[in-house]
N, C-alpha and C. Protein backbone atom coordinates (compact mmCIF):
# COMPACT_ATOMS: atom_id res chain seq x y z
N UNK A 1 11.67 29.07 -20.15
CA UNK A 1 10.96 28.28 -21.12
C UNK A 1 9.63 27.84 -20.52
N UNK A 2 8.75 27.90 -21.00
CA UNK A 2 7.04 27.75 -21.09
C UNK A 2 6.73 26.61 -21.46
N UNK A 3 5.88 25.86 -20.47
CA UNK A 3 5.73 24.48 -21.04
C UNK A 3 4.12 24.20 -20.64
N UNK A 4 3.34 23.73 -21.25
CA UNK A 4 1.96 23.49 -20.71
C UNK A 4 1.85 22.05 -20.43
N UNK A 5 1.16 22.02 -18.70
CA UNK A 5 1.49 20.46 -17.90
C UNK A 5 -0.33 20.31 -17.77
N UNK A 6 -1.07 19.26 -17.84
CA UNK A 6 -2.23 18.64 -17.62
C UNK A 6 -2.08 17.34 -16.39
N UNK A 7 -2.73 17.26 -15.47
CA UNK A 7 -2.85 16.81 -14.50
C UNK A 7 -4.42 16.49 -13.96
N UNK A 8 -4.63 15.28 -13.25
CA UNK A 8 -5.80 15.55 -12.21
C UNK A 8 -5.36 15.84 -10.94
N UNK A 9 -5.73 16.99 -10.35
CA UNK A 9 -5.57 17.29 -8.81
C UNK A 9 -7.40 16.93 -8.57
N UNK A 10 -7.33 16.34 -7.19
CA UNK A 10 -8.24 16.10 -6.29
C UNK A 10 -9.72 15.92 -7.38
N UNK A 11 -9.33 14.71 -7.90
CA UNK A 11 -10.00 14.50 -9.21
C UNK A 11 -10.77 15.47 -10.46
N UNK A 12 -10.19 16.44 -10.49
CA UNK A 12 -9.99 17.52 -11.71
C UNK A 12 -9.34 17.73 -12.48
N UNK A 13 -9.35 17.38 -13.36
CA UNK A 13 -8.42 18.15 -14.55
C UNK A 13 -8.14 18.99 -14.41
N UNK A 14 -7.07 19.52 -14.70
CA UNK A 14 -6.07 21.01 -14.58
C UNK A 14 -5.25 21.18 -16.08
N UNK A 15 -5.01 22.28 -15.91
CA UNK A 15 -3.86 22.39 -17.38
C UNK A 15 -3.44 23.97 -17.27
N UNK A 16 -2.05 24.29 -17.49
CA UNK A 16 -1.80 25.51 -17.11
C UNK A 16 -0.32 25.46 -17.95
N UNK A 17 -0.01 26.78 -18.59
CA UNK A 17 1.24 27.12 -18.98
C UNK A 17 1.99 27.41 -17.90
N UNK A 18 3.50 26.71 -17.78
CA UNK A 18 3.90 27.23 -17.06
C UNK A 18 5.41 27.54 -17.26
N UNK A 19 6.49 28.15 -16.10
CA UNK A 19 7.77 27.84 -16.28
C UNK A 19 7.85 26.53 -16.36
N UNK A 20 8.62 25.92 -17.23
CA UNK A 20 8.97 24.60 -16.78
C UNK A 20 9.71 24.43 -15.87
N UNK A 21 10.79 25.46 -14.87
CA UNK A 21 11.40 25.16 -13.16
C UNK A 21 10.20 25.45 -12.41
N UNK A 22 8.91 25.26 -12.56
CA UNK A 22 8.37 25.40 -11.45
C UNK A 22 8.17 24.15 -10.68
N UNK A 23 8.03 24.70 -9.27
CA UNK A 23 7.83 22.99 -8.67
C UNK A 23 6.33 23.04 -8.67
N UNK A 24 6.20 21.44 -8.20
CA UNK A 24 4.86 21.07 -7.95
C UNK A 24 4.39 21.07 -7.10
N UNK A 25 5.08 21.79 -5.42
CA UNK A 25 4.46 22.39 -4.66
C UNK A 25 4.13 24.21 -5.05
N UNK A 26 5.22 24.43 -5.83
CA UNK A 26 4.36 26.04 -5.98
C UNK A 26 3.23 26.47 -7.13
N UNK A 27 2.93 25.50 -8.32
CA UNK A 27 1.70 24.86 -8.88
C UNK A 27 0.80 24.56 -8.40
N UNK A 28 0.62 23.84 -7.28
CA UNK A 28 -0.22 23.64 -6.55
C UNK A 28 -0.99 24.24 -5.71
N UNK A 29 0.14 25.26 -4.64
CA UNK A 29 -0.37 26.65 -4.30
C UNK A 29 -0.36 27.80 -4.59
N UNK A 30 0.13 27.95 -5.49
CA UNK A 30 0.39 29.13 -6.62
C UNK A 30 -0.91 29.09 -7.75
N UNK A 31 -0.72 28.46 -8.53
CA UNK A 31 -1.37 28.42 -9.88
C UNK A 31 -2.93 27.78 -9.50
N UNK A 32 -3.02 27.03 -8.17
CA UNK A 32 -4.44 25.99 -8.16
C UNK A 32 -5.09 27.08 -6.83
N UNK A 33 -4.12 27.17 -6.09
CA UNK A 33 -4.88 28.27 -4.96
C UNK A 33 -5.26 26.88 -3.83
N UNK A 34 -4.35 26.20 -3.69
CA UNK A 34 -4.53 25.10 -2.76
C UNK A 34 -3.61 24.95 -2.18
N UNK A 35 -3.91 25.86 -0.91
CA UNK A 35 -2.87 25.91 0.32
C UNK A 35 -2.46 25.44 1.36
N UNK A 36 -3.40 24.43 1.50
CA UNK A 36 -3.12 23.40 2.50
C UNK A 36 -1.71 22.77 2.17
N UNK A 37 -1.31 22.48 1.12
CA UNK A 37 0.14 21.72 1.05
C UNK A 37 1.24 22.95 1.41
N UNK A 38 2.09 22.69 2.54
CA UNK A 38 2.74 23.46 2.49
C UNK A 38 4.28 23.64 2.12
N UNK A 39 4.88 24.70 2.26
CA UNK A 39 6.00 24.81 2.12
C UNK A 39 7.03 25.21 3.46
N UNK A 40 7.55 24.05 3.77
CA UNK A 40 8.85 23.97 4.83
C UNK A 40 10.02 23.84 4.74
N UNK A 41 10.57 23.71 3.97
CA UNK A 41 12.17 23.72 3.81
C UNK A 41 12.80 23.43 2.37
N UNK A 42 11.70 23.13 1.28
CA UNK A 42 12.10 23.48 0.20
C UNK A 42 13.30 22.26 -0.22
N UNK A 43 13.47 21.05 1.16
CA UNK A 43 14.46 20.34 0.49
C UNK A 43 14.50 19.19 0.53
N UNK A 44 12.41 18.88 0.70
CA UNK A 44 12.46 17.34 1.01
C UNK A 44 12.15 16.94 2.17
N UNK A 45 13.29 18.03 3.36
CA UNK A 45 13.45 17.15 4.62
C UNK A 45 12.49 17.12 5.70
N UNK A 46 11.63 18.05 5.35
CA UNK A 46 10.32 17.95 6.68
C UNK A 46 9.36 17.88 6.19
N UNK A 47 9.08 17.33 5.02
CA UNK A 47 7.29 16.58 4.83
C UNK A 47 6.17 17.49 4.94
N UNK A 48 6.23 18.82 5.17
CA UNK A 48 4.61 19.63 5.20
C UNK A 48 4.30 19.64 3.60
N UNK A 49 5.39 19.54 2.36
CA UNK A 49 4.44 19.33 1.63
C UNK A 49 4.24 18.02 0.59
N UNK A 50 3.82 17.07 1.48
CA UNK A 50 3.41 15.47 1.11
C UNK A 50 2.30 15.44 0.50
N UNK A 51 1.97 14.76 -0.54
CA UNK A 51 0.68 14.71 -1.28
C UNK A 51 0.84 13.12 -2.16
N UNK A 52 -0.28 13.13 -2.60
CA UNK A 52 -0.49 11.47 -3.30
C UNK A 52 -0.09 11.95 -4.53
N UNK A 53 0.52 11.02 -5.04
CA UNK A 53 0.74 11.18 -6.95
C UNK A 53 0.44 9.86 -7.24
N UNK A 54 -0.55 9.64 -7.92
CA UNK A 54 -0.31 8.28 -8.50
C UNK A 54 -0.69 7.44 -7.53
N UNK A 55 -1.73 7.31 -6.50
CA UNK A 55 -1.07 6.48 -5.12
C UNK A 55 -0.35 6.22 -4.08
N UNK A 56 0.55 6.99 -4.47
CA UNK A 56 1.91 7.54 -3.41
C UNK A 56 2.24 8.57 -2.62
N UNK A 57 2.55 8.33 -1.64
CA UNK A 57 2.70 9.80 -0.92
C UNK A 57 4.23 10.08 -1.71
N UNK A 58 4.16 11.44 -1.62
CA UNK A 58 5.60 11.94 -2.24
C UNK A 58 5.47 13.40 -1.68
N UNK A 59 6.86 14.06 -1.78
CA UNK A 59 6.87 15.48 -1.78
C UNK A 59 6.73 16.52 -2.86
N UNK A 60 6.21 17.41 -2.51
CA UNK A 60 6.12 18.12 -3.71
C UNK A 60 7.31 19.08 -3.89
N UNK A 61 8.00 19.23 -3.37
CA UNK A 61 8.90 20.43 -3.05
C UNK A 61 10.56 19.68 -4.00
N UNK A 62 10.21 18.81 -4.20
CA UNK A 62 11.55 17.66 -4.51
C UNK A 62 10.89 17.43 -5.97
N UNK A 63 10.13 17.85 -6.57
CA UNK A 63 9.86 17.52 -8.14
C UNK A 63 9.09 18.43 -8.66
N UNK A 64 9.53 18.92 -9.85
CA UNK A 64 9.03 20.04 -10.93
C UNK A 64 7.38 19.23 -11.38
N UNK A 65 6.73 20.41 -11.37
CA UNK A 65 5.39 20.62 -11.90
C UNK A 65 5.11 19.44 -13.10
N UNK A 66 5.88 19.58 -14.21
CA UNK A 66 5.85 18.94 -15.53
C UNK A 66 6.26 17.47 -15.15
N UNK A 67 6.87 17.21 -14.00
CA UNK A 67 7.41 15.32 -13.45
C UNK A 67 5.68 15.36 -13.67
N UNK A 68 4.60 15.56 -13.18
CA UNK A 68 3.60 15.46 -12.81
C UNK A 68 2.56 15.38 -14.51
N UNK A 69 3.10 15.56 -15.18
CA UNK A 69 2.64 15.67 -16.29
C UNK A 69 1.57 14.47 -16.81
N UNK A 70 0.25 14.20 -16.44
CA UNK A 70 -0.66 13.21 -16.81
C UNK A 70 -0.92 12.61 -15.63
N UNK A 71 -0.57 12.91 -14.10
CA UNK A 71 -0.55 12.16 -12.91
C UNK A 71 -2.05 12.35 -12.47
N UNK A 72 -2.51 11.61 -11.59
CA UNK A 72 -3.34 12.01 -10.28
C UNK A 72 -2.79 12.34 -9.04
N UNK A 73 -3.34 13.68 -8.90
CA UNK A 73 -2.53 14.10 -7.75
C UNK A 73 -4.01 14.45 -6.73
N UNK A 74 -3.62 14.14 -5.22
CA UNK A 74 -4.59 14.27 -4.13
C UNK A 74 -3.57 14.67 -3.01
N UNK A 75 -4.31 16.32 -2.50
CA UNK A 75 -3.93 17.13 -1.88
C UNK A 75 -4.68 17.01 -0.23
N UNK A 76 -4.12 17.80 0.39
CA UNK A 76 -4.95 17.57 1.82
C UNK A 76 -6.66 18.01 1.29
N UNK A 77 -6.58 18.79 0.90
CA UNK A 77 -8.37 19.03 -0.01
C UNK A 77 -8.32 18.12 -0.28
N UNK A 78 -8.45 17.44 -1.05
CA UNK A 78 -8.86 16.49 -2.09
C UNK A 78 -9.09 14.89 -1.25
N UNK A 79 -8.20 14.88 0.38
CA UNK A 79 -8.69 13.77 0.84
C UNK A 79 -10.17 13.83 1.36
N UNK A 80 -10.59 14.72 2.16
CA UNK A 80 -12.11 14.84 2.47
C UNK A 80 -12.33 15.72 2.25
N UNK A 81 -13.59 15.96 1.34
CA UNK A 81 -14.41 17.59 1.06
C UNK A 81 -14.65 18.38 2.40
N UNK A 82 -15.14 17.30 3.32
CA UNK A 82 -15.59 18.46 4.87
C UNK A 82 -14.37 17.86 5.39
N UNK A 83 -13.10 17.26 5.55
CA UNK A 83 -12.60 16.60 7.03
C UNK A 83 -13.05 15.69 7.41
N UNK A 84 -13.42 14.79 6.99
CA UNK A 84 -14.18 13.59 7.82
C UNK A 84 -13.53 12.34 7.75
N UNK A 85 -12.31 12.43 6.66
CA UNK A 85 -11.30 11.11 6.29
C UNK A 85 -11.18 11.10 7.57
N UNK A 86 -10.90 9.61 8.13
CA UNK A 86 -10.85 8.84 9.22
C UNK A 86 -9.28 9.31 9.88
N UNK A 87 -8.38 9.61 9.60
CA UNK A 87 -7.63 9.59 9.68
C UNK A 87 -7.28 11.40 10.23
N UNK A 88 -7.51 12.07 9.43
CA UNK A 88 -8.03 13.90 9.63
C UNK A 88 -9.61 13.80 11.28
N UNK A 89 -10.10 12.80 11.42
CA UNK A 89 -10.88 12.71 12.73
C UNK A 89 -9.98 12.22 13.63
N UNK A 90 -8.96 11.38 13.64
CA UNK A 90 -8.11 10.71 14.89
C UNK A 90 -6.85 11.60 15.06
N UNK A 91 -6.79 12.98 14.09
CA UNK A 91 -5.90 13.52 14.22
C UNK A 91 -6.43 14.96 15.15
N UNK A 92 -7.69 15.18 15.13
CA UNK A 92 -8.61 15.73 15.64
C UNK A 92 -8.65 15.48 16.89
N UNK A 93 -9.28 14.10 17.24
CA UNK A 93 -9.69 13.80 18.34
C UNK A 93 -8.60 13.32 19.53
N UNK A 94 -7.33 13.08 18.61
CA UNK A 94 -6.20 12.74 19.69
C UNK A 94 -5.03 13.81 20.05
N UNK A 95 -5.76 15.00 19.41
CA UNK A 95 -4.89 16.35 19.55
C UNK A 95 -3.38 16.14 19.14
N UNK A 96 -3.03 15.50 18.05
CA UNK A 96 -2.18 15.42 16.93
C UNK A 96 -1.42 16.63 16.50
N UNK A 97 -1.80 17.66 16.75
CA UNK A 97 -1.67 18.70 16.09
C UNK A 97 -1.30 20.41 17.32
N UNK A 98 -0.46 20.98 17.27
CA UNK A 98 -0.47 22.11 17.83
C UNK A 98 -0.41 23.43 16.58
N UNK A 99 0.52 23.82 16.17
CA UNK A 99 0.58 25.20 15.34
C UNK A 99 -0.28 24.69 13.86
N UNK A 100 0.25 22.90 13.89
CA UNK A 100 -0.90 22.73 11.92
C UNK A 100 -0.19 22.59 11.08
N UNK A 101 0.96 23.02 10.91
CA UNK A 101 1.87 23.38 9.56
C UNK A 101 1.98 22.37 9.32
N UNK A 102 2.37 20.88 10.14
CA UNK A 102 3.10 20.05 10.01
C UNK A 102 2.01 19.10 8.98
N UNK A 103 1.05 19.08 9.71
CA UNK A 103 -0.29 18.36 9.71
C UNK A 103 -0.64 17.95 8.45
N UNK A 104 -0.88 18.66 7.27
CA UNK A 104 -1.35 18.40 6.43
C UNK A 104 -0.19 17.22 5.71
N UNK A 105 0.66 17.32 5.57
CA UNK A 105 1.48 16.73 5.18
C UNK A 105 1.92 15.05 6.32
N UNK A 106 1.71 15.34 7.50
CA UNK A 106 1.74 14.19 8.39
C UNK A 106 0.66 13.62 8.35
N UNK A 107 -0.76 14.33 7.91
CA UNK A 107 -1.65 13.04 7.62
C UNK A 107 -1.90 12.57 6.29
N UNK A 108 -1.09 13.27 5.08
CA UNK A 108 -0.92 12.96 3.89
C UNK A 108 0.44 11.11 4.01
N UNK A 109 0.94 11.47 5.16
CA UNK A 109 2.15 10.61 5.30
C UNK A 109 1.48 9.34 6.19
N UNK A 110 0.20 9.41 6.64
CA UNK A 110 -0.12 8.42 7.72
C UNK A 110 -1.44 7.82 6.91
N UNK A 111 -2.30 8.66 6.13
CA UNK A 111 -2.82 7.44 5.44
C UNK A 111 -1.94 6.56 4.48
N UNK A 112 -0.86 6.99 4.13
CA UNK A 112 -0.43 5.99 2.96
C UNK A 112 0.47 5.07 3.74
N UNK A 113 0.83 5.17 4.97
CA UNK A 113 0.96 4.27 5.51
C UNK A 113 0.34 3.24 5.88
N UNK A 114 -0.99 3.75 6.13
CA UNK A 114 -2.30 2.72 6.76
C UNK A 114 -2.53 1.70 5.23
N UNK A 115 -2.58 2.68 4.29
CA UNK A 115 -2.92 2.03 3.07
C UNK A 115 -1.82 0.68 2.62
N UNK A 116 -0.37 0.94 3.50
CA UNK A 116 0.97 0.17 2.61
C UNK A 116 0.36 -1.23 4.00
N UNK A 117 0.15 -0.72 5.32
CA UNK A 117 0.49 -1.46 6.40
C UNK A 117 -0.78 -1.05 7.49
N UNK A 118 -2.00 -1.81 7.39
CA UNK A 118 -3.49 -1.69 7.91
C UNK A 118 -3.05 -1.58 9.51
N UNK A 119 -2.49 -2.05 9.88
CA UNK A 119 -2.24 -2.06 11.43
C UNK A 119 -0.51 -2.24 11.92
N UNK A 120 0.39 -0.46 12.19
CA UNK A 120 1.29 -1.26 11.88
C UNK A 120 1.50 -1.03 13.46
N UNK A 121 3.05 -1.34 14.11
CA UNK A 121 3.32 -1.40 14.97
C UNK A 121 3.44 -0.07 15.82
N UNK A 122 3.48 0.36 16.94
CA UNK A 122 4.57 1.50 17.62
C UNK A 122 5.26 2.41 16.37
N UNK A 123 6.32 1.10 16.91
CA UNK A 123 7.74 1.54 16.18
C UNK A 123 7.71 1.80 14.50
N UNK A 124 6.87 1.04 13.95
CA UNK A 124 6.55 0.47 12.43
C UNK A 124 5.84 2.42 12.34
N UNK A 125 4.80 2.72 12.89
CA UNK A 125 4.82 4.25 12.82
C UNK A 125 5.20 5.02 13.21
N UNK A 126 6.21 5.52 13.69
CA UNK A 126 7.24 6.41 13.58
C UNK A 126 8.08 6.04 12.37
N UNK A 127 8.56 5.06 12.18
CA UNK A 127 9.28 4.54 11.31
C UNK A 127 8.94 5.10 10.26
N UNK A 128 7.53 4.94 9.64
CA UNK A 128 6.78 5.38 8.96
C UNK A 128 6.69 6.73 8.49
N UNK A 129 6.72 7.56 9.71
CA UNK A 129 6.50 8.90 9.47
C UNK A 129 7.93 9.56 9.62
N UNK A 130 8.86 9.48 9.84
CA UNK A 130 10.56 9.53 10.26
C UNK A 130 10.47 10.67 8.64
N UNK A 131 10.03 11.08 7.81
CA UNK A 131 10.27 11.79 6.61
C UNK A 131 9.35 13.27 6.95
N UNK A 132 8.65 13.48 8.20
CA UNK A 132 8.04 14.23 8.31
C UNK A 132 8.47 15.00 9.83
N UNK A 133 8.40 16.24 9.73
CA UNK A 133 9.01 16.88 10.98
C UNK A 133 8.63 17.29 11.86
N UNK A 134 7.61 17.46 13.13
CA UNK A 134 7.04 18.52 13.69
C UNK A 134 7.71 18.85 15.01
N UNK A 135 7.90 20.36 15.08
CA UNK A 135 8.45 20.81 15.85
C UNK A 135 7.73 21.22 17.08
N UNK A 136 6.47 20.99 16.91
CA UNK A 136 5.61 20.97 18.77
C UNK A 136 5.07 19.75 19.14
N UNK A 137 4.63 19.26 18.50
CA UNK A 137 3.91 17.94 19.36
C UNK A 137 4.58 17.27 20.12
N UNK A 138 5.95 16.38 19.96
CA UNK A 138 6.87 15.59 20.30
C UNK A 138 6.44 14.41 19.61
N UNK A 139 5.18 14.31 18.95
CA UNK A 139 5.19 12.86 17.70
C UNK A 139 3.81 12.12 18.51
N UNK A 140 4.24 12.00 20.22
CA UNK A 140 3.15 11.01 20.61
C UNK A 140 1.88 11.02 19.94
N UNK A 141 0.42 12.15 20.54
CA UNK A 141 -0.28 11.96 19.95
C UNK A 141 -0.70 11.76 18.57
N UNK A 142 0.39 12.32 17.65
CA UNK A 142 0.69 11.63 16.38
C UNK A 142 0.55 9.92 16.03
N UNK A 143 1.15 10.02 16.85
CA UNK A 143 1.26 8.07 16.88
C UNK A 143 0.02 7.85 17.20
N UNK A 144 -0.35 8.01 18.30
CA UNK A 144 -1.56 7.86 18.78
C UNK A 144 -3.22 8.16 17.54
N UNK A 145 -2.63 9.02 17.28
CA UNK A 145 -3.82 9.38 16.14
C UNK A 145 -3.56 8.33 14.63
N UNK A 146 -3.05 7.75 14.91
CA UNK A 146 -2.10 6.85 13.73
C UNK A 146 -2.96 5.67 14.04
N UNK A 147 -2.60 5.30 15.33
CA UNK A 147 -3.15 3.70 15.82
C UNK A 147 -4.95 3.83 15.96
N UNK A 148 -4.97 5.01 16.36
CA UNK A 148 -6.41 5.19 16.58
C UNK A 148 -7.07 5.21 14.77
N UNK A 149 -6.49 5.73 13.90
CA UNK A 149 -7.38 5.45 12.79
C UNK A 149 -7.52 4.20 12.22
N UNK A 150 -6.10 3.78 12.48
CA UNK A 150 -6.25 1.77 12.33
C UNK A 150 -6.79 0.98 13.01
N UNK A 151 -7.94 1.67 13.64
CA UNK A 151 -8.55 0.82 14.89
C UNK A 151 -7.62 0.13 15.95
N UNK A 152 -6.65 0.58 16.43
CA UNK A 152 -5.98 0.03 17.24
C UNK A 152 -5.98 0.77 18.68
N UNK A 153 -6.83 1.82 18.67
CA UNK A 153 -6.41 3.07 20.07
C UNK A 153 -7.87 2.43 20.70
């Protein structure tokens, strides 16, 4: 069954027929051609594909295209045109990152933290990010790139 969903991604209007089982991570990189959100496990549990809806970080992989139906949605595009969000620089500069996959989705998960909690603790970020998975870094400079965008590094 065919259903046509309207949305703003990365402040654009969109509108597209679609299956109505499609998710709103494969809409997103499927139908919009925006690949930075990715796809990791298809079940929620490792966060590469985190994005804003509404204000919120959420997954995309855990809700159909049409949930999204009238939302604002902001993708790793859609946070900085060049990379320059504060947060995408401390993830940069504190070497946050080894293979990437994880990334887009861990700094989709660390501004909306900064946004819930301006300066949070250590523990308060991991805590924070505990919905997101990466399998090379070991998390530190993660953290580190966390505290450093809250002015705390």
């Amino acid at each position: 069954m065919e259903q046509t969903v309207t949305m703003t991604v990365n402040g654009k209007q969109v509108s597209a027929t679609i299956d109505a089982r499609t998710l709103l991570v494969q809409f997103i990189r499927e139908n919009l051609q925006l690949t930075g959100t990715h796809v990791g496990c298809d079940t929620a549990q490792c966060g590469a594909c985190t994005i804003h809806m509404n204000g919120r970080a959420g997954k995309a992989c855990s809700m159909l295209a049409v949930q999204a139906q009238g939302a604002d949605i902001t993708t790793i595009e859609g946070l900085s045109a060049d990379g320059s969000h504060p947060m995408q620089k401390a993830f940069h500069e504190c070497h946050a990152l080894q293979c990437g996959f994880c990334t887009p989705g861990m700094v989709m998960s660390a501004v909306q933290l900064l946004n819930d909690n301006p300066r949070p603790t250590e523990e308060q970020i991991r805590e924070g990010l505990e919905g997101n998975i990466c399998r090379c870094t070991g998390y530190h400079n993660i953290v580190r790139a966390v505290e450093q965008a809250a002015g705390q590094a």
